[in-house]
N, C-alpha and C. Protein backbone atom coordinates (compact mmCIF):
# COMPACT_ATOMS: atom_id res chain seq x y z
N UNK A 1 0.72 18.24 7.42
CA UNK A 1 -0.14 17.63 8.39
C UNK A 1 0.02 16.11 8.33
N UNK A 2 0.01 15.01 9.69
CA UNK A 2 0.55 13.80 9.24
C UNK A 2 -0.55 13.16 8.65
N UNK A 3 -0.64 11.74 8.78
CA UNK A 3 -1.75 11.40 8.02
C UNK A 3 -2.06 10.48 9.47
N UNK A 4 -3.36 9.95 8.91
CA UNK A 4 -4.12 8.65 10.15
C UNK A 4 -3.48 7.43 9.45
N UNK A 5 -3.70 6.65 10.54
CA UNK A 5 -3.34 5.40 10.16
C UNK A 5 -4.55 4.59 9.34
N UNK A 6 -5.56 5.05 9.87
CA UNK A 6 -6.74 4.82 9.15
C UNK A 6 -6.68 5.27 7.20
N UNK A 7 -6.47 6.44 7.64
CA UNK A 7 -6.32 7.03 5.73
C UNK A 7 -4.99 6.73 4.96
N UNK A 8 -4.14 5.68 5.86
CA UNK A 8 -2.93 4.83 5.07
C UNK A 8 -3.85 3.72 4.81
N UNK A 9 -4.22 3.15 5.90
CA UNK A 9 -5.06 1.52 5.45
C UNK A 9 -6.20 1.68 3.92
N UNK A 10 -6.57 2.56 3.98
CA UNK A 10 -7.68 2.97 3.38
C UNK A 10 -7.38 3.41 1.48
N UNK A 11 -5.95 3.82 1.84
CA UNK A 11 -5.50 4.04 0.26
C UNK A 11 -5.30 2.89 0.04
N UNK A 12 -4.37 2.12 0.90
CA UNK A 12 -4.02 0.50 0.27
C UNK A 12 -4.71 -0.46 0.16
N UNK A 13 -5.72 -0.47 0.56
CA UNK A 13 -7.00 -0.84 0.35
C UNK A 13 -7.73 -0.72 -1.07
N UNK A 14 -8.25 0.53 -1.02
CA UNK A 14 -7.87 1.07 -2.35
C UNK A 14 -7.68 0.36 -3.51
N UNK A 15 -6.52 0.42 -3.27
CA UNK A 15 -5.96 0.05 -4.70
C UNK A 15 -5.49 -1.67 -4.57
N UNK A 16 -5.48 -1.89 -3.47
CA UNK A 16 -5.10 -3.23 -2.93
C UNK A 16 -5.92 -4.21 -2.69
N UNK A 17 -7.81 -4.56 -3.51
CA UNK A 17 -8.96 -5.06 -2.46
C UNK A 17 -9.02 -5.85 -1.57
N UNK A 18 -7.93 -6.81 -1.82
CA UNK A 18 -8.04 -7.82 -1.09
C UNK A 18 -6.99 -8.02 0.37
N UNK A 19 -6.22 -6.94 0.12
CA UNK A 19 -4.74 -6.25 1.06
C UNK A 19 -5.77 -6.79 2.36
N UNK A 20 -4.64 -7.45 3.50
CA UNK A 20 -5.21 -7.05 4.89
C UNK A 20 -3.50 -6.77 5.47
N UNK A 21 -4.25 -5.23 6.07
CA UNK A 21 -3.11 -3.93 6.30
C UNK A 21 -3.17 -4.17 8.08
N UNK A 22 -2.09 -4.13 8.40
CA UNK A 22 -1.56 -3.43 9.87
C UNK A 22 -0.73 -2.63 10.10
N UNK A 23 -1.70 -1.50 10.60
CA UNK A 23 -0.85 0.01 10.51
C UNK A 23 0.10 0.27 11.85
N UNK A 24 1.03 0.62 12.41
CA UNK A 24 1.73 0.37 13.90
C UNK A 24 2.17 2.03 13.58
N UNK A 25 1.73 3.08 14.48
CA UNK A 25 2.39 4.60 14.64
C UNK A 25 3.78 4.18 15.60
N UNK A 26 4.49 3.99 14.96
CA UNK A 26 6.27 3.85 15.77
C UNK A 26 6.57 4.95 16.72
N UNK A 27 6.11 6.43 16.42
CA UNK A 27 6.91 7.01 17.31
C UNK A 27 5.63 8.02 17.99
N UNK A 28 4.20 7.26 17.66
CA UNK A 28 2.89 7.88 18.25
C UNK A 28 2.88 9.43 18.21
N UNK A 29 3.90 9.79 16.89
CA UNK A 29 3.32 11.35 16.06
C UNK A 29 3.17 11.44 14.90
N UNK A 30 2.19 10.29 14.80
CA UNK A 30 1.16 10.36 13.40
C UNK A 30 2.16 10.53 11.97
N UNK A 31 3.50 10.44 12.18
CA UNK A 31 3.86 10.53 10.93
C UNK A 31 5.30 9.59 10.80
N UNK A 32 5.76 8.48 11.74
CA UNK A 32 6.16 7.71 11.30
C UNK A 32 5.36 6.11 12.13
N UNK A 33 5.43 5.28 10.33
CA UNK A 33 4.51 4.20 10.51
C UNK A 33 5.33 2.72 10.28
N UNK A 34 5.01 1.61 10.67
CA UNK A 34 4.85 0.25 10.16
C UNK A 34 4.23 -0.11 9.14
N UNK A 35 3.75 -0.51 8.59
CA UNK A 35 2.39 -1.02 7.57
C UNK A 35 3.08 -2.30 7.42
N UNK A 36 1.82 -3.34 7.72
CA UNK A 36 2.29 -4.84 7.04
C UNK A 36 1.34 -5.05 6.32
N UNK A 37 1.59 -5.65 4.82
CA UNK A 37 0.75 -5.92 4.07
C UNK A 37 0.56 -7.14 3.50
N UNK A 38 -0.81 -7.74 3.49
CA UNK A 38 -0.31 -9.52 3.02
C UNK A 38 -1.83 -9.72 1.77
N UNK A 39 -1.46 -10.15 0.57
CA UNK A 39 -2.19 -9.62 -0.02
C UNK A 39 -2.25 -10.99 -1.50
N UNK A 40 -2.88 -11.54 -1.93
CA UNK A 40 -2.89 -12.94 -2.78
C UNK A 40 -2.00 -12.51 -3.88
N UNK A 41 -2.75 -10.73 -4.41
CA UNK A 41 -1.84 -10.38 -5.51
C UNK A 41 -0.57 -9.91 -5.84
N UNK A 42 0.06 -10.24 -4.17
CA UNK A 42 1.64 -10.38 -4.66
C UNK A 42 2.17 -11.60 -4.99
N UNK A 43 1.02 -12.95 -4.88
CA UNK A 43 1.90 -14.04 -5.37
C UNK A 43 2.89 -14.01 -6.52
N UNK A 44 4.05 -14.66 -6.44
CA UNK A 44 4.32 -14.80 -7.60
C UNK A 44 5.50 -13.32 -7.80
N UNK A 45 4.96 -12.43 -7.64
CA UNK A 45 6.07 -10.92 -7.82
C UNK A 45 7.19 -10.59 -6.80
N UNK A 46 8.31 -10.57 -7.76
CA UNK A 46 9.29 -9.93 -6.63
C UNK A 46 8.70 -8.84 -5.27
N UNK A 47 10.00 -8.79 -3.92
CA UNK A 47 9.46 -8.39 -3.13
C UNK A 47 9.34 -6.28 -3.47
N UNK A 48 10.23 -6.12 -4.53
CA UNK A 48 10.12 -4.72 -4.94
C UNK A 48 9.09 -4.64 -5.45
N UNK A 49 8.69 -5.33 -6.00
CA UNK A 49 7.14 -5.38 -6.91
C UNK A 49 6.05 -5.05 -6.09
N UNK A 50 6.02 -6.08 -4.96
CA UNK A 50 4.97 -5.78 -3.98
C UNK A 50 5.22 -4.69 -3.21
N UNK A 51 6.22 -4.27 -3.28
CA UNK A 51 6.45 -3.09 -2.15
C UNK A 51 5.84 -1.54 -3.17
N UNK A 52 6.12 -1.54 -4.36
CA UNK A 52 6.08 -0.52 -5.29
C UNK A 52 4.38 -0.40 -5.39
N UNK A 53 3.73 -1.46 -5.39
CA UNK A 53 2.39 -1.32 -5.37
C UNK A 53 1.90 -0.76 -4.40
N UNK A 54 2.01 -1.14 -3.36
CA UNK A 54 1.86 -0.22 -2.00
C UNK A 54 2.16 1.14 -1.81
N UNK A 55 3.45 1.63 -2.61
CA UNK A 55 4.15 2.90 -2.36
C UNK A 55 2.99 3.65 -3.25
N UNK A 56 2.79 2.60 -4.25
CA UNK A 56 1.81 3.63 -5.49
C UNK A 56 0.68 3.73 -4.99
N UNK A 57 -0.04 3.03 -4.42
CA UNK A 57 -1.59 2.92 -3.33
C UNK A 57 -1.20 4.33 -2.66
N UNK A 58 -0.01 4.91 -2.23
CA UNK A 58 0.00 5.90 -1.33
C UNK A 58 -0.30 7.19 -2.17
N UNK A 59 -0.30 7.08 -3.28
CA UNK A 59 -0.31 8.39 -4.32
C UNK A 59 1.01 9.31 -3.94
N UNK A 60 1.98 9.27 -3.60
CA UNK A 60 3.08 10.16 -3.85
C UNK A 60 2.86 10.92 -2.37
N UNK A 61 2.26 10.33 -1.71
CA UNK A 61 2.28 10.99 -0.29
C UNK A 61 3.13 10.93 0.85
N UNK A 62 4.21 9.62 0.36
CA UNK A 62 5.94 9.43 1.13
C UNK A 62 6.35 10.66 0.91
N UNK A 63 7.35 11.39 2.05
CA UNK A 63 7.69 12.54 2.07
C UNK A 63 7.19 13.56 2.23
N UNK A 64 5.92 13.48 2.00
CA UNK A 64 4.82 14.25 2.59
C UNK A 64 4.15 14.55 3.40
N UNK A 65 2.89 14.36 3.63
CA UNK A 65 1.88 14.07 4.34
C UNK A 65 2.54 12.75 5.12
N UNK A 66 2.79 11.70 4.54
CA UNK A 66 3.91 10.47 5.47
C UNK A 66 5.03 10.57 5.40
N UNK A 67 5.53 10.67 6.35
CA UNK A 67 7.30 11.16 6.82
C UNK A 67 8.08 9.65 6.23
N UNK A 68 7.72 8.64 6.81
CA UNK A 68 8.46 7.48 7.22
C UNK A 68 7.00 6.22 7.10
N UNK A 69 7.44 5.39 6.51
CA UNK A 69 6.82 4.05 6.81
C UNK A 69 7.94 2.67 6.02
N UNK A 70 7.97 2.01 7.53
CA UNK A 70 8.31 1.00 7.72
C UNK A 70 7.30 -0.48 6.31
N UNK A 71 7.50 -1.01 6.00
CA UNK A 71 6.97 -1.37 4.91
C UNK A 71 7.50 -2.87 5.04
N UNK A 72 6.26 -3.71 5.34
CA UNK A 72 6.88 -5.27 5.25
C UNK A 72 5.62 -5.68 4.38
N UNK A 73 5.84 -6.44 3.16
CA UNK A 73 4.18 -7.56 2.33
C UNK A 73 4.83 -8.48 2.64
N UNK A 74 3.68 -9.27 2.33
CA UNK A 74 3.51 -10.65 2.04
C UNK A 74 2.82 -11.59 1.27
N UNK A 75 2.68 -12.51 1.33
CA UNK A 75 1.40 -13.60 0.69
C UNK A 75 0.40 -14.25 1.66
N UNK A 76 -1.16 -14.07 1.23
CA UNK A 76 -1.55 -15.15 2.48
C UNK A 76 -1.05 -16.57 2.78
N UNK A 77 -0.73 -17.17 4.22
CA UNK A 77 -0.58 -18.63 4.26
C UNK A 77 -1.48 -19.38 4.07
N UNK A 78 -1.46 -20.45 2.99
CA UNK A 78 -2.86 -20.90 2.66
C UNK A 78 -2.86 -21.93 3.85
């Protein structure tokens, strides 16, 4: 079953408090996504670093329940 875009924002959130998430459904069947994530506590960490945190916010649900997500972080611009 795919997932909401809502219950992607909501894991990365999660585990992410301060994450501000934009979810984009690419092909508007709920199971391939965008997610942009921009978040203070990737300052400083490689971009695999920040990306791996996110993947882990998902609990192992890539390939699953989420087919596909497109995956861009960042840092806030101060």
């Amino acid at each position: 079953m795919p997932m909401e875009a809502q219950a992607i924002e909501a894991l990365i959130v999660a585990a992410i408090p301060d994450a501000v998430v934009e979810i984009t459904d690419l092909a508007g069947d709920g199971d391939h996504y965008a997610a942009r994530v921009v978040s203070g506590s990737f300052r400083g960490k490689p971009r695999i670093a920040q990306q791996r945190a996110v993947y882990a916010a998902l609990g192992g649900r890539m390939g699953g329940e989420l087919h596909a997500l497109q995956l861009t972080t960042a840092v806030p611009q101060d």
